[in-house]
Protein backbone atom coordinates (compact mmCIF):
# COMPACT_ATOMS: atom_id res chain seq x y z
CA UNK A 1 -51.91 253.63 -8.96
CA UNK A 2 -52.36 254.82 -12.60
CA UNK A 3 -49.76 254.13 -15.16
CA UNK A 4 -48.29 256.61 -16.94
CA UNK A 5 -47.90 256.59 -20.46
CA UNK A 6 -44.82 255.87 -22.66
CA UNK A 7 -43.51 258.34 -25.24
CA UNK A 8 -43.47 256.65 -28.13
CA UNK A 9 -42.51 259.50 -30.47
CA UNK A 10 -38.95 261.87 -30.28
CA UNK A 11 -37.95 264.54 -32.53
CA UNK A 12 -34.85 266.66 -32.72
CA UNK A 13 -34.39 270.33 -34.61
CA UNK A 14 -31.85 272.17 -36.33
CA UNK A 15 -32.60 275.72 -37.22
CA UNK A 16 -31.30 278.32 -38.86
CA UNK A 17 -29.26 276.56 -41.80
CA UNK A 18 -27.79 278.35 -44.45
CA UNK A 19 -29.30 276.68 -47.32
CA UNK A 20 -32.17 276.47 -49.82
CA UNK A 21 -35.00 274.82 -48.24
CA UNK A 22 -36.14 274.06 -51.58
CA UNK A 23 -32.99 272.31 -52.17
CA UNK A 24 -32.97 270.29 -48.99
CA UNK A 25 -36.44 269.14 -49.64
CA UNK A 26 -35.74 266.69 -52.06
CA UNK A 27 -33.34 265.35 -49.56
CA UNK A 28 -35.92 264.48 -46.81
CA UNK A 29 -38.36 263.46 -49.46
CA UNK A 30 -36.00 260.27 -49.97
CA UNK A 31 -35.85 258.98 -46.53
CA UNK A 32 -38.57 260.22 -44.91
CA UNK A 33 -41.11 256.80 -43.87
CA UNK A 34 -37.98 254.41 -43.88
CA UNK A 35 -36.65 252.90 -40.83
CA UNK A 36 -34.04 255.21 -38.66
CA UNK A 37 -30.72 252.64 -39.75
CA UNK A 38 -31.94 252.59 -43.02
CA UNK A 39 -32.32 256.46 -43.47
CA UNK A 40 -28.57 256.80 -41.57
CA UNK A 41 -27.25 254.34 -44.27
CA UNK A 42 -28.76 256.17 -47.36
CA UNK A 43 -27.98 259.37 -46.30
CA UNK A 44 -24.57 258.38 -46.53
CA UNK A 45 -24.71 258.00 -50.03
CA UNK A 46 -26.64 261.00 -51.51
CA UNK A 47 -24.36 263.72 -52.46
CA UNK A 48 -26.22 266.94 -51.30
CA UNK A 49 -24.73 269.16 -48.84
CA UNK A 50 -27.83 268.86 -46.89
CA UNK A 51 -27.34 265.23 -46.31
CA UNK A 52 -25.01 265.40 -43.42
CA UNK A 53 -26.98 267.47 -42.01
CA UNK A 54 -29.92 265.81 -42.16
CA UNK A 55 -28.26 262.47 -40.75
CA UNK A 56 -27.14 264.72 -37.77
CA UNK A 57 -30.58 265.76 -36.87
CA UNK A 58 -31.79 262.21 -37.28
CA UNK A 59 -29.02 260.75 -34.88
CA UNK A 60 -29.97 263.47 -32.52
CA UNK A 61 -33.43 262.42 -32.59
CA UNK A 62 -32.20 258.67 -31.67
CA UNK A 63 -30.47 260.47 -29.45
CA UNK A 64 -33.36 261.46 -27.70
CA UNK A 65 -35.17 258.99 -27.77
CA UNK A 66 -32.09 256.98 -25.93
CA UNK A 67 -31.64 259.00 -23.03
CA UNK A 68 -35.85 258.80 -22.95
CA UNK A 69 -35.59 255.58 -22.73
CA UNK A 70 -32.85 255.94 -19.93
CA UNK A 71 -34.30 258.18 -17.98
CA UNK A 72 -37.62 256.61 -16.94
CA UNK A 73 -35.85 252.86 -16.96
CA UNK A 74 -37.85 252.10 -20.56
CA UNK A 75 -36.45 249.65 -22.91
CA UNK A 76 -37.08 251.32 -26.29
CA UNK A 77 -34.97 249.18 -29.33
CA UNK A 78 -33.30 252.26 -31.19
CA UNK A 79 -32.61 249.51 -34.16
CA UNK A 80 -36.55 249.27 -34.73
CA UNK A 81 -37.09 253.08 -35.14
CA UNK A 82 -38.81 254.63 -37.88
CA UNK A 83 -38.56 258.18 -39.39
CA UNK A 84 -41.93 259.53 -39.68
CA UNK A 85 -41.90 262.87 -40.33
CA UNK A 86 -38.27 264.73 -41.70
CA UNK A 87 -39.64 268.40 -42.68
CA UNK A 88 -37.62 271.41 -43.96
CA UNK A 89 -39.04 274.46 -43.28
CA UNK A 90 -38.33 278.67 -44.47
CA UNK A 91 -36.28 280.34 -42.38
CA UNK A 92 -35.10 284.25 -42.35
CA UNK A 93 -33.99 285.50 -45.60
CA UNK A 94 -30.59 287.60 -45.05
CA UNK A 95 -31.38 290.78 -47.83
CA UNK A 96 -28.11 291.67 -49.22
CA UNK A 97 -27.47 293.93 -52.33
CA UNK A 98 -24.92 294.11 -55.16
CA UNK A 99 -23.43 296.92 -57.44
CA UNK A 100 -24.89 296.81 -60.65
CA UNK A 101 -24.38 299.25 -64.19
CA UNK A 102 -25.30 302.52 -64.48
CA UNK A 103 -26.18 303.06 -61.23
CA UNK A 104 -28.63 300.15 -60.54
CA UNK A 105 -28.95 297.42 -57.41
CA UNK A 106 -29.17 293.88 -57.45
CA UNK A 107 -31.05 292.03 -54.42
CA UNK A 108 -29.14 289.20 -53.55
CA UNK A 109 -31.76 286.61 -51.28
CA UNK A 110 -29.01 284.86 -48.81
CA UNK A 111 -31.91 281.81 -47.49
CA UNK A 112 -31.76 279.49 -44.52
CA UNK A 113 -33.76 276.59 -43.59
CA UNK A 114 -35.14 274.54 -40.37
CA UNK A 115 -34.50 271.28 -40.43
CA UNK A 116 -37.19 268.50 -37.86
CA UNK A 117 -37.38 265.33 -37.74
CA UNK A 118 -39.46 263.06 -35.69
CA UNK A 119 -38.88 258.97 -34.70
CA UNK A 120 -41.80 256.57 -33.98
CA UNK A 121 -42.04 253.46 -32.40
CA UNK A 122 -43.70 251.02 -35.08
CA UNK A 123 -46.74 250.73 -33.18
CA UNK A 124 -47.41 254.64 -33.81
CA UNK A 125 -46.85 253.70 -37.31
CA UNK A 126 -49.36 250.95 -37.65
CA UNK A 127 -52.09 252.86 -35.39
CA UNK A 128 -51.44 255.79 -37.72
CA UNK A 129 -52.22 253.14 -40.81
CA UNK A 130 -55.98 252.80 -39.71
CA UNK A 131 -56.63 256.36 -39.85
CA UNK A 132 -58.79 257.48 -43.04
CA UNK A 133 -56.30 259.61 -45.14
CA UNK A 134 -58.89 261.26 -46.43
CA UNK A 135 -62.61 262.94 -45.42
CA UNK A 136 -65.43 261.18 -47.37
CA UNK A 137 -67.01 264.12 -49.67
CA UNK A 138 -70.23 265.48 -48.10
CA UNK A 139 -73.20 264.62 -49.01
CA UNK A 140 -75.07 266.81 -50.71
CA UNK A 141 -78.34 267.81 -49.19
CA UNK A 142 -81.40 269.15 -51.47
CA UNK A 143 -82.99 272.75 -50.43
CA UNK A 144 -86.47 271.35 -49.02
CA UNK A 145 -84.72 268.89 -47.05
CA UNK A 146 -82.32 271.75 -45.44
CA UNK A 147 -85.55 273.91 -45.10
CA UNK A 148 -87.24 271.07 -43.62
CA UNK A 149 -84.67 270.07 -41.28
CA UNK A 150 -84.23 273.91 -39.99
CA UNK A 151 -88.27 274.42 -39.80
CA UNK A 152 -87.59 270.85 -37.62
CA UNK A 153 -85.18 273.21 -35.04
CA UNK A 154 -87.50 276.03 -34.61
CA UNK A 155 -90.80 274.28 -34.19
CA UNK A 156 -92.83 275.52 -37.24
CA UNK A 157 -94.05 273.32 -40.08
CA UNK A 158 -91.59 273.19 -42.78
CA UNK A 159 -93.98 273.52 -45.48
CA UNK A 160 -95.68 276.72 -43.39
CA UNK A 161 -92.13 278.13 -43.79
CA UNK A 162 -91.42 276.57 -47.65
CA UNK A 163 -95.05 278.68 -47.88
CA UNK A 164 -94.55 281.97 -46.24
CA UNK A 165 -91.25 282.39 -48.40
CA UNK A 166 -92.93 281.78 -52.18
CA UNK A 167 -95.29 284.32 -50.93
CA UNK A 168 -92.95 287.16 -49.83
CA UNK A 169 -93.03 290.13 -52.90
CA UNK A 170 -89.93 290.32 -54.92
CA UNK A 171 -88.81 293.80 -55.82
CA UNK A 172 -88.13 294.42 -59.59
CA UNK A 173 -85.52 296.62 -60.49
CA UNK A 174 -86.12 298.74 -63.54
CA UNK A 175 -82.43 298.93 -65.17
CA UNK A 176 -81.83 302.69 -66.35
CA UNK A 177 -80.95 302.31 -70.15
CA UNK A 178 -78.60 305.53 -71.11
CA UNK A 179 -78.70 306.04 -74.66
């Protein structure tokens, strides 16, 4: 019988929050890659008003991942979580407009935010480790090579092709001078 595999990663969302997202960036920027109780703990102790809110997203997440791990009879250790990604996104600006002098309109921008954030069992973390961060640069090829290489895919010679190219006329343009 084939075995199914575990979830290993559990997110939660709150949408629709009427705040900056700018503003609660900075807030997931500080616990975002630290373990779950650790996150809990130091959210606690920053004094945004997106910090609560963050916390309850990340408990909800936990959350999740506990009746998961209930569920399908799983043991998953809560305690050993880690916050991988915590993301704020844009949400709907609210357009509002206020009375100014001599006749004028202000636009006041009334923002709101999306809140995610996903837990990982370590060993997602650690596989995720080995991945290359980053694409090695390409290397650069030179022109005969590339003509070479496509002559190569359609069967002629590539210096038949490198040939027949040199010897094509080029068409001057005379540039009209106005004086």
């Amino acid at each position: 019988m084939a075995e199914t595999q575990i979830k290993r990663e559990f997110s939660a969302s709150a949408r629709n929050i009427r705040m900056s997202a700018q503003k609660c960036r900075t807030v997931c920027s500080a616990v975002r890659g630290r373990s779950v109780p650790e996150a809990i703990v130091l959210l606690g102790f920053i004094h945004r008003r997106a910090a609560p809110l963050l916390k309850k997203v990340i408990e909800s997440a936990v959350a999740n991942a506990e009746d998961y791990a209930n569920r399908e009879g799983v043991n998953i250790d809560t305690e050993k979580l880690i916050l991988t990604d915590a993301r704020v996104d844009v949400g709907p600006i609210a357009k509002r407009w206020r009375a100014r002098s001599r006749g004028q309109a202000a636009m006041i921008l009334k923002r709101s935010c999306h809140f995610s954030a996903t837990v990982s069992m370590p060993d997602v973390v650690e596989e995720r480790k080995q991945w290359p961060e980053w694409r090695p640069a390409r290397k650069r090829v030179s022109k005969e090579d590339r003509l070479a290489k496509r002559a190569a895919k359609s069967g002629q010679p590539a210096a038949a092709k490198a040939e027949a190219k040199k010897e094509e006329p080029k068409i001057e343009k005379k540039a009209d001078k106005k004086k």
